[in-house]
PDB file of N, CA and C in Angstrom:
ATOM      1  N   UNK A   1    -111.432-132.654  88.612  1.00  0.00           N
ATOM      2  CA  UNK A   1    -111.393-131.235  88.909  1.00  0.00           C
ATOM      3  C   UNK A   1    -111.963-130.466  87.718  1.00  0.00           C
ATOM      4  N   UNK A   2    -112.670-129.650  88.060  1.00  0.00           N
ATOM      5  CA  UNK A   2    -113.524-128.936  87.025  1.00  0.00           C
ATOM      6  C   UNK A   2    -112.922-127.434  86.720  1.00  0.00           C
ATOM      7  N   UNK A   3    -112.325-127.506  85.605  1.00  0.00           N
ATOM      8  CA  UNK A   3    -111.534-125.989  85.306  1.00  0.00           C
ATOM      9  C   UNK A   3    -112.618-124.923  85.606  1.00  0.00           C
ATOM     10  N   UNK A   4    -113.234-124.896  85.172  1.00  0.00           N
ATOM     11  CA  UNK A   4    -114.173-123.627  84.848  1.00  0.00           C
ATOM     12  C   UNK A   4    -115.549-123.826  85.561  1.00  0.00           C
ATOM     13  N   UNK A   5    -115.232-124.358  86.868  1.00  0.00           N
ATOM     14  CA  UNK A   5    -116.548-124.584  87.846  1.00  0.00           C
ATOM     15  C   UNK A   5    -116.952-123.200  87.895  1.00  0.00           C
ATOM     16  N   UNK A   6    -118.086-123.290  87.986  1.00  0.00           N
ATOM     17  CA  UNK A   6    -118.780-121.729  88.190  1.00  0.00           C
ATOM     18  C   UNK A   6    -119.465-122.024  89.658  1.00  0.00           C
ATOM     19  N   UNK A   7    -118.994-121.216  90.448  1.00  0.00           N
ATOM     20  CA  UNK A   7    -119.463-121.149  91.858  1.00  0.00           C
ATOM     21  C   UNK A   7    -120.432-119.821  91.473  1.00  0.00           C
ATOM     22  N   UNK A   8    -121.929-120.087  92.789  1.00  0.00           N
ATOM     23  CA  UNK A   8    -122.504-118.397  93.043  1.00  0.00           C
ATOM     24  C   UNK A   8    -122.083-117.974  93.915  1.00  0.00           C
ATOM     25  N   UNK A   9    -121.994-116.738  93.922  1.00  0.00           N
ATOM     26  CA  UNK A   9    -121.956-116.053  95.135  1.00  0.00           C
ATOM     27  C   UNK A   9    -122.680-116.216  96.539  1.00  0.00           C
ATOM     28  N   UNK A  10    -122.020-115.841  97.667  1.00  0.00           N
ATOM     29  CA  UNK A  10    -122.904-116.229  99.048  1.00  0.00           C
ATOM     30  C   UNK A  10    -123.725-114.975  99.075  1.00  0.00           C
ATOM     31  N   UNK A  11    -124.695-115.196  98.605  1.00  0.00           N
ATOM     32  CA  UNK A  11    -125.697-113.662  98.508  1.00  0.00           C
ATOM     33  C   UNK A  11    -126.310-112.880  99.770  1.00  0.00           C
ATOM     34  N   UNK A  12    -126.125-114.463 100.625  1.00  0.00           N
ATOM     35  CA  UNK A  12    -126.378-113.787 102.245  1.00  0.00           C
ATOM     36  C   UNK A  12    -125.790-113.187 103.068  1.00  0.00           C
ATOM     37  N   UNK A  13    -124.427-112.474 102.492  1.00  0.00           N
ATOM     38  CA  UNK A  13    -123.909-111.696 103.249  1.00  0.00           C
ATOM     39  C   UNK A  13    -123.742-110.469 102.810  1.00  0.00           C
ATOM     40  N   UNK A  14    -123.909-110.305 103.978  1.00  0.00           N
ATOM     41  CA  UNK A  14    -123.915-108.268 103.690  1.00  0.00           C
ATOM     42  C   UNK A  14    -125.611-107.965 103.167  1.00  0.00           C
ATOM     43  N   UNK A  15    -126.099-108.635 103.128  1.00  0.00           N
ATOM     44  CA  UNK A  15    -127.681-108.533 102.929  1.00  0.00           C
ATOM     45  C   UNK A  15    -128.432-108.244 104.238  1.00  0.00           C
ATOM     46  N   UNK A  16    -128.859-107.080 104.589  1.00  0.00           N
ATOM     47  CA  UNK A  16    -129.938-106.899 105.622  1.00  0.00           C
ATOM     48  C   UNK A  16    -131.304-106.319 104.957  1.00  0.00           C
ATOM     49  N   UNK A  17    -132.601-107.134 105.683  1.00  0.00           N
ATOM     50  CA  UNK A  17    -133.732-106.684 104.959  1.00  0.00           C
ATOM     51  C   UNK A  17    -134.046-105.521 105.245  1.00  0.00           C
ATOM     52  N   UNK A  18    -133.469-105.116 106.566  1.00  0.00           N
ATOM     53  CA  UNK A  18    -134.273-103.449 107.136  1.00  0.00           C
ATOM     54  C   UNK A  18    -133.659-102.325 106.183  1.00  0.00           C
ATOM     55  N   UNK A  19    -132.420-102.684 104.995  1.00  0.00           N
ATOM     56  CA  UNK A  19    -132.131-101.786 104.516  1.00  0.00           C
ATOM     57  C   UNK A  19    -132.186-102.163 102.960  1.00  0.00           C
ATOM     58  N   UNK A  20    -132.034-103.064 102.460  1.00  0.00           N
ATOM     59  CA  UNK A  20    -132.139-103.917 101.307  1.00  0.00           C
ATOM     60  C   UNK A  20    -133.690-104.709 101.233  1.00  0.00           C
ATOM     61  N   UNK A  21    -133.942-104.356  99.837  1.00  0.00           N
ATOM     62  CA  UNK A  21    -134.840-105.320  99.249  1.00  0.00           C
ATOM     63  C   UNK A  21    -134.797-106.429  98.270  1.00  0.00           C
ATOM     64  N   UNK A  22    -134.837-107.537  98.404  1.00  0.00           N
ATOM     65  CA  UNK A  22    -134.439-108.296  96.796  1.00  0.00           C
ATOM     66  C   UNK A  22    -135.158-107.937  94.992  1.00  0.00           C
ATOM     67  N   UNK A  23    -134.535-108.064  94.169  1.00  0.00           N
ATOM     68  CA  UNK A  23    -134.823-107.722  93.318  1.00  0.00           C
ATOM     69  C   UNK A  23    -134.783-108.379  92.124  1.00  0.00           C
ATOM     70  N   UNK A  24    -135.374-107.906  91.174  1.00  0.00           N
ATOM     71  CA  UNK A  24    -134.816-108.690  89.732  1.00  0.00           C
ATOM     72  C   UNK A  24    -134.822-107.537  88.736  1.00  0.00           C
ATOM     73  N   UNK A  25    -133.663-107.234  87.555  1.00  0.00           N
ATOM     74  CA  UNK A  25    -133.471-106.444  87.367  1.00  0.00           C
ATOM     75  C   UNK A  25    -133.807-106.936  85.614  1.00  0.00           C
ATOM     76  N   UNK A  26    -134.757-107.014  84.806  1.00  0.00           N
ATOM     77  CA  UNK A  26    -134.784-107.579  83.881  1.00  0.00           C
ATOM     78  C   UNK A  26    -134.742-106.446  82.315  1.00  0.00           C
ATOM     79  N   UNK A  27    -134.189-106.964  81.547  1.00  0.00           N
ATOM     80  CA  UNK A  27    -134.444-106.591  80.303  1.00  0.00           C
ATOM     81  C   UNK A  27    -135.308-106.804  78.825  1.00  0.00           C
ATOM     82  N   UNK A  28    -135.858-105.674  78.777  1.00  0.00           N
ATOM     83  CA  UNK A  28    -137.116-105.992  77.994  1.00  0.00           C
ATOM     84  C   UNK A  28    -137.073-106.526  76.560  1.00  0.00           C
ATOM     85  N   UNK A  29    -135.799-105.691  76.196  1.00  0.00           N
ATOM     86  CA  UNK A  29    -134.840-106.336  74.509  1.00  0.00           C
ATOM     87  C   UNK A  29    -134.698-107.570  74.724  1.00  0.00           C
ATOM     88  N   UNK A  30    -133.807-108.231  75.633  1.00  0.00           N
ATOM     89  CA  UNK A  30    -133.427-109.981  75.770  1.00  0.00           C
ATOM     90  C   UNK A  30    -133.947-110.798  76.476  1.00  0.00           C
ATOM     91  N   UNK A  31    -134.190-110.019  77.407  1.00  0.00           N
ATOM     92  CA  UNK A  31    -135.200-110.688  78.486  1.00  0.00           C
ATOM     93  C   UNK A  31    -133.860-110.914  79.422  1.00  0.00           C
ATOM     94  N   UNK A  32    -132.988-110.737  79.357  1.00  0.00           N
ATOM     95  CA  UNK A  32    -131.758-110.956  80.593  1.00  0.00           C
ATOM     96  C   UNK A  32    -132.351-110.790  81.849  1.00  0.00           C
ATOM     97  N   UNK A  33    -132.073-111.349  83.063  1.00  0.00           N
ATOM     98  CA  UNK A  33    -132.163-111.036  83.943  1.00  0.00           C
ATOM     99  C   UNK A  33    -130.922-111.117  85.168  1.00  0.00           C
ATOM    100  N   UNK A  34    -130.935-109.869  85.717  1.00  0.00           N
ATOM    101  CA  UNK A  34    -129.558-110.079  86.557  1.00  0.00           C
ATOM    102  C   UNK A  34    -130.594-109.709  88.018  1.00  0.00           C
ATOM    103  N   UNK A  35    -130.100-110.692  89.496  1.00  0.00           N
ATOM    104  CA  UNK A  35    -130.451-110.564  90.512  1.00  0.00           C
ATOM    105  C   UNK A  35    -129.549-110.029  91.474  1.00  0.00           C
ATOM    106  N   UNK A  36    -130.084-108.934  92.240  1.00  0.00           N
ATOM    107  CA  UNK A  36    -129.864-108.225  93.749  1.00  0.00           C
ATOM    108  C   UNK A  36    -130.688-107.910  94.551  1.00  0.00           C
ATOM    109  N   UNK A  37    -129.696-105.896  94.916  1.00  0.00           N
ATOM    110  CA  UNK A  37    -130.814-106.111  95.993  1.00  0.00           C
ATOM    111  C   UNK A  37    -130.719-104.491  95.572  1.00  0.00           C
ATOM    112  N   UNK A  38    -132.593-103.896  95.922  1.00  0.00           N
ATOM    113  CA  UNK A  38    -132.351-102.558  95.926  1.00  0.00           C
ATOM    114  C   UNK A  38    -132.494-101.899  97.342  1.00  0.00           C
ATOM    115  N   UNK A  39    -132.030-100.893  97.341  1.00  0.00           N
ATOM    116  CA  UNK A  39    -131.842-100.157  98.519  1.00  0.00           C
ATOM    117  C   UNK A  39    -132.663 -99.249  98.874  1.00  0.00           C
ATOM    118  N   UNK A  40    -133.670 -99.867 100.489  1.00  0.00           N
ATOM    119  CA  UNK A  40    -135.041 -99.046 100.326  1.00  0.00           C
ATOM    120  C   UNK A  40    -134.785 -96.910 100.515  1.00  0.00           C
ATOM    121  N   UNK A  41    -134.001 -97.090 100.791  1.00  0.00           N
ATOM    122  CA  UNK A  41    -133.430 -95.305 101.184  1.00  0.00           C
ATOM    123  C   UNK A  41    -133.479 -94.730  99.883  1.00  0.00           C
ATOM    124  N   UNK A  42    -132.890 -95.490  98.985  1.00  0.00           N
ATOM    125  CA  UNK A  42    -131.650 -94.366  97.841  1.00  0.00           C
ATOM    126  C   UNK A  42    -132.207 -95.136  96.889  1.00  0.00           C
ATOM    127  N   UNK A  43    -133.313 -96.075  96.535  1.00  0.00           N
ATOM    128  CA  UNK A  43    -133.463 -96.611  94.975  1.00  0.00           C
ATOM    129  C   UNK A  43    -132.260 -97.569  94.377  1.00  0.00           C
ATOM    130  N   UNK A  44    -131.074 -97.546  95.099  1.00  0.00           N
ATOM    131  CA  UNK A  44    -129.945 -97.870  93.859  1.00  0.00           C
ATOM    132  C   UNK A  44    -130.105 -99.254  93.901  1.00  0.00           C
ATOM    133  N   UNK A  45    -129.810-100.275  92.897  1.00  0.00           N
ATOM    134  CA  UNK A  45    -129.895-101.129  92.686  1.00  0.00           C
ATOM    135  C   UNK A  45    -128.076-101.834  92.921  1.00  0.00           C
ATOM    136  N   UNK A  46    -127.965-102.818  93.618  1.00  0.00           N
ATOM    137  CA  UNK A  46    -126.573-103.430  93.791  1.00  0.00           C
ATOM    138  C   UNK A  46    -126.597-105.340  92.860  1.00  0.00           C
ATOM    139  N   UNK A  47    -126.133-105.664  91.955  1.00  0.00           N
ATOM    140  CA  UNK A  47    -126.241-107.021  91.328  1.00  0.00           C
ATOM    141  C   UNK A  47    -125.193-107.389  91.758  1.00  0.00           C
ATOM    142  N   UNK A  48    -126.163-108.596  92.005  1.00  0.00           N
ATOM    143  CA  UNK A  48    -125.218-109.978  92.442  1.00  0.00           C
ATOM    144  C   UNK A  48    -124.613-110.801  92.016  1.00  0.00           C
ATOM    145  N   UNK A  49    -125.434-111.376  90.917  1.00  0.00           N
ATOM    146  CA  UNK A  49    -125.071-112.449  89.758  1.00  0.00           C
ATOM    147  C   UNK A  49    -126.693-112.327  88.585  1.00  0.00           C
ATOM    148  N   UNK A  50    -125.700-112.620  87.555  1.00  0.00           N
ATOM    149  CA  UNK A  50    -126.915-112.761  86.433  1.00  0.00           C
ATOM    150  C   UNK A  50    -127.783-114.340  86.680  1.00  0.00           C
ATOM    151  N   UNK A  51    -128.837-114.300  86.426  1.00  0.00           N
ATOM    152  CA  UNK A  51    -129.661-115.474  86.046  1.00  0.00           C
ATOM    153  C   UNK A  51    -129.756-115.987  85.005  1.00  0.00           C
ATOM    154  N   UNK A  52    -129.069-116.802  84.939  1.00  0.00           N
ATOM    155  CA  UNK A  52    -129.530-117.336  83.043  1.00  0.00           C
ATOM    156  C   UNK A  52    -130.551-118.351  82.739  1.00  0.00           C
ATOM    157  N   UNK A  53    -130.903-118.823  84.143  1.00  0.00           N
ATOM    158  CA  UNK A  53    -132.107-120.058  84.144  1.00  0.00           C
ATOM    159  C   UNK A  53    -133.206-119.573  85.068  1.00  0.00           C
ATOM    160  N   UNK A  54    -134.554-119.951  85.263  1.00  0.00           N
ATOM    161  CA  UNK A  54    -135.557-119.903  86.320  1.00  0.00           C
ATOM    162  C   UNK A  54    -134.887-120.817  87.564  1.00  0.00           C
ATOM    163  N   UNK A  55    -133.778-121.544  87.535  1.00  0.00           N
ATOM    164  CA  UNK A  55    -133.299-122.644  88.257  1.00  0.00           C
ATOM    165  C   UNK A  55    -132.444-121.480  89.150  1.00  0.00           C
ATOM    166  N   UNK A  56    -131.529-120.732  88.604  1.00  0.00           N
ATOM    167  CA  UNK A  56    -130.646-120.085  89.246  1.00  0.00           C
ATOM    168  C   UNK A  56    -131.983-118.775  89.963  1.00  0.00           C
ATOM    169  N   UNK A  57    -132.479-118.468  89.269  1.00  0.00           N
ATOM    170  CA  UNK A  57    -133.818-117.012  89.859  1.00  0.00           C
ATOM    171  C   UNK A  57    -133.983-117.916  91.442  1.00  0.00           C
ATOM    172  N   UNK A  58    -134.455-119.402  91.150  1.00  0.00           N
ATOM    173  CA  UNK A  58    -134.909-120.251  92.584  1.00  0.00           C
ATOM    174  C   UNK A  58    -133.694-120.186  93.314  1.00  0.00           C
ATOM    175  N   UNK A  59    -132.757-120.281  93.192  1.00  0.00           N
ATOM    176  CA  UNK A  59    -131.536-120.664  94.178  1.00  0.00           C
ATOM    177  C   UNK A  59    -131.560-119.255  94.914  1.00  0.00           C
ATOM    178  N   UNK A  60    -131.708-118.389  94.041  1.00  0.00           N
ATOM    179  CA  UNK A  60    -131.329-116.867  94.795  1.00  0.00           C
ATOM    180  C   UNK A  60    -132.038-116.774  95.853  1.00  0.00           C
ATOM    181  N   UNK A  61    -133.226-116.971  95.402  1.00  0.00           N
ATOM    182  CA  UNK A  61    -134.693-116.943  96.394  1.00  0.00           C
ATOM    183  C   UNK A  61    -134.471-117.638  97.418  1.00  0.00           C
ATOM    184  N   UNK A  62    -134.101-118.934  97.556  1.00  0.00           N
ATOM    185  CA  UNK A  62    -133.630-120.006  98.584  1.00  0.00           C
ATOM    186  C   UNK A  62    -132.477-119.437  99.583  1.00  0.00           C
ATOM    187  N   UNK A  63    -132.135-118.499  99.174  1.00  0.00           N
ATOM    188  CA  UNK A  63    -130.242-118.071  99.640  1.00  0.00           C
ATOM    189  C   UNK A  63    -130.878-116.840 100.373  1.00  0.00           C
ATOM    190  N   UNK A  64    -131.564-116.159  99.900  1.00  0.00           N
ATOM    191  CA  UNK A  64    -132.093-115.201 100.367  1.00  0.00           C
ATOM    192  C   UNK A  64    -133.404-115.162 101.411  1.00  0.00           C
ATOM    193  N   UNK A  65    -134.455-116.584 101.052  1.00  0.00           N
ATOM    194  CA  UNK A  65    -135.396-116.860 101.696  1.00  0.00           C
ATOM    195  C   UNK A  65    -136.752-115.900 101.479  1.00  0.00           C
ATOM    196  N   UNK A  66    -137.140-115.792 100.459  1.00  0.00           N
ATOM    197  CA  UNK A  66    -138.109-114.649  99.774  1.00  0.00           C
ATOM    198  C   UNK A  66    -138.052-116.058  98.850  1.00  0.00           C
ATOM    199  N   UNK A  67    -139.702-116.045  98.470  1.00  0.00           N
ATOM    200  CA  UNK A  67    -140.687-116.313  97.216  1.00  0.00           C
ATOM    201  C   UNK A  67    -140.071-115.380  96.017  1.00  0.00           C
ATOM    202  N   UNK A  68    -140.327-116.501  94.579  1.00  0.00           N
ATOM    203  CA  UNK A  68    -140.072-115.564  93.594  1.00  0.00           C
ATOM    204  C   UNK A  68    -140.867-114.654  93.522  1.00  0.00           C
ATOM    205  N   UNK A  69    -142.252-114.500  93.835  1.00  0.00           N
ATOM    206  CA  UNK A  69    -143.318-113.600  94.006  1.00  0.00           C
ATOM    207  C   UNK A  69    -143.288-112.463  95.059  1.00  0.00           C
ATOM    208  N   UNK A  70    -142.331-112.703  95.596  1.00  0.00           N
ATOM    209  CA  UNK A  70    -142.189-111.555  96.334  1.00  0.00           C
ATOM    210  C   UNK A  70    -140.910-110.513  95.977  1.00  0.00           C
ATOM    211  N   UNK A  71    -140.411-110.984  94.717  1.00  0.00           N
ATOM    212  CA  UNK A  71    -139.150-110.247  94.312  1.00  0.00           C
ATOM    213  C   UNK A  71    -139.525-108.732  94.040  1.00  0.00           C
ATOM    214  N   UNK A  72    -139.194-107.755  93.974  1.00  0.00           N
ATOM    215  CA  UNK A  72    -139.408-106.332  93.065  1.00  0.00           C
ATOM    216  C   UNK A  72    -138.867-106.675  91.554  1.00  0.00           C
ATOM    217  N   UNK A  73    -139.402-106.377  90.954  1.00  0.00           N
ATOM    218  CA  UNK A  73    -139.124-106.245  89.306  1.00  0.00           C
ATOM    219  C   UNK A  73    -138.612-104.786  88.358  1.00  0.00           C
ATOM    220  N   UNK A  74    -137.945-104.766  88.261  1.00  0.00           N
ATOM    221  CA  UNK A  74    -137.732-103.625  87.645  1.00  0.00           C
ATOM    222  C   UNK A  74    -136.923-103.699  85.902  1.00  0.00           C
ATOM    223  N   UNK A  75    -138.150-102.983  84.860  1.00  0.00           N
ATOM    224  CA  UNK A  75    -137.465-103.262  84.062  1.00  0.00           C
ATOM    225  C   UNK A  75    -136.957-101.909  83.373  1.00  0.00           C
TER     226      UNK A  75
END
């Protein structure tokens, strides 16, 4: 049993594309990157979970079904 398993979040819920876009929300000081979704109406940005690897950026993409190339970037 793993104390401190780190589960992700199920990112596919509550996600609709007709109102949500996926995103990556990055920082230019660390380069952090935290992934969601922005909201095509209102701009606002909602995060899901941080990325700390290109491994986790792919899983999101997979969960979500969008290319990393098709993410929005916003830094």
């Amino acid at each position: 049993m793993a104390l401190f398993h780190r589960r992700g979040p199920d990112v596919g819920a509550g996600y609709d594309p007709a109102v949500e876009q996926p995103a990556v929300r990055r920082s230019i000081c660390t380069g952090e990157m935290t992934v969601g979704f922005v909201n095509r109406r209102t701009g606002r940005f909602r995060d899901v979970m941080k990325a700390d690897s290109p491994r986790e950026l792919e899983a999101f993409c997979r969960a979500v079904g969008v290319e990393e190339k098709e993410l929005r970037t916003i830094y």
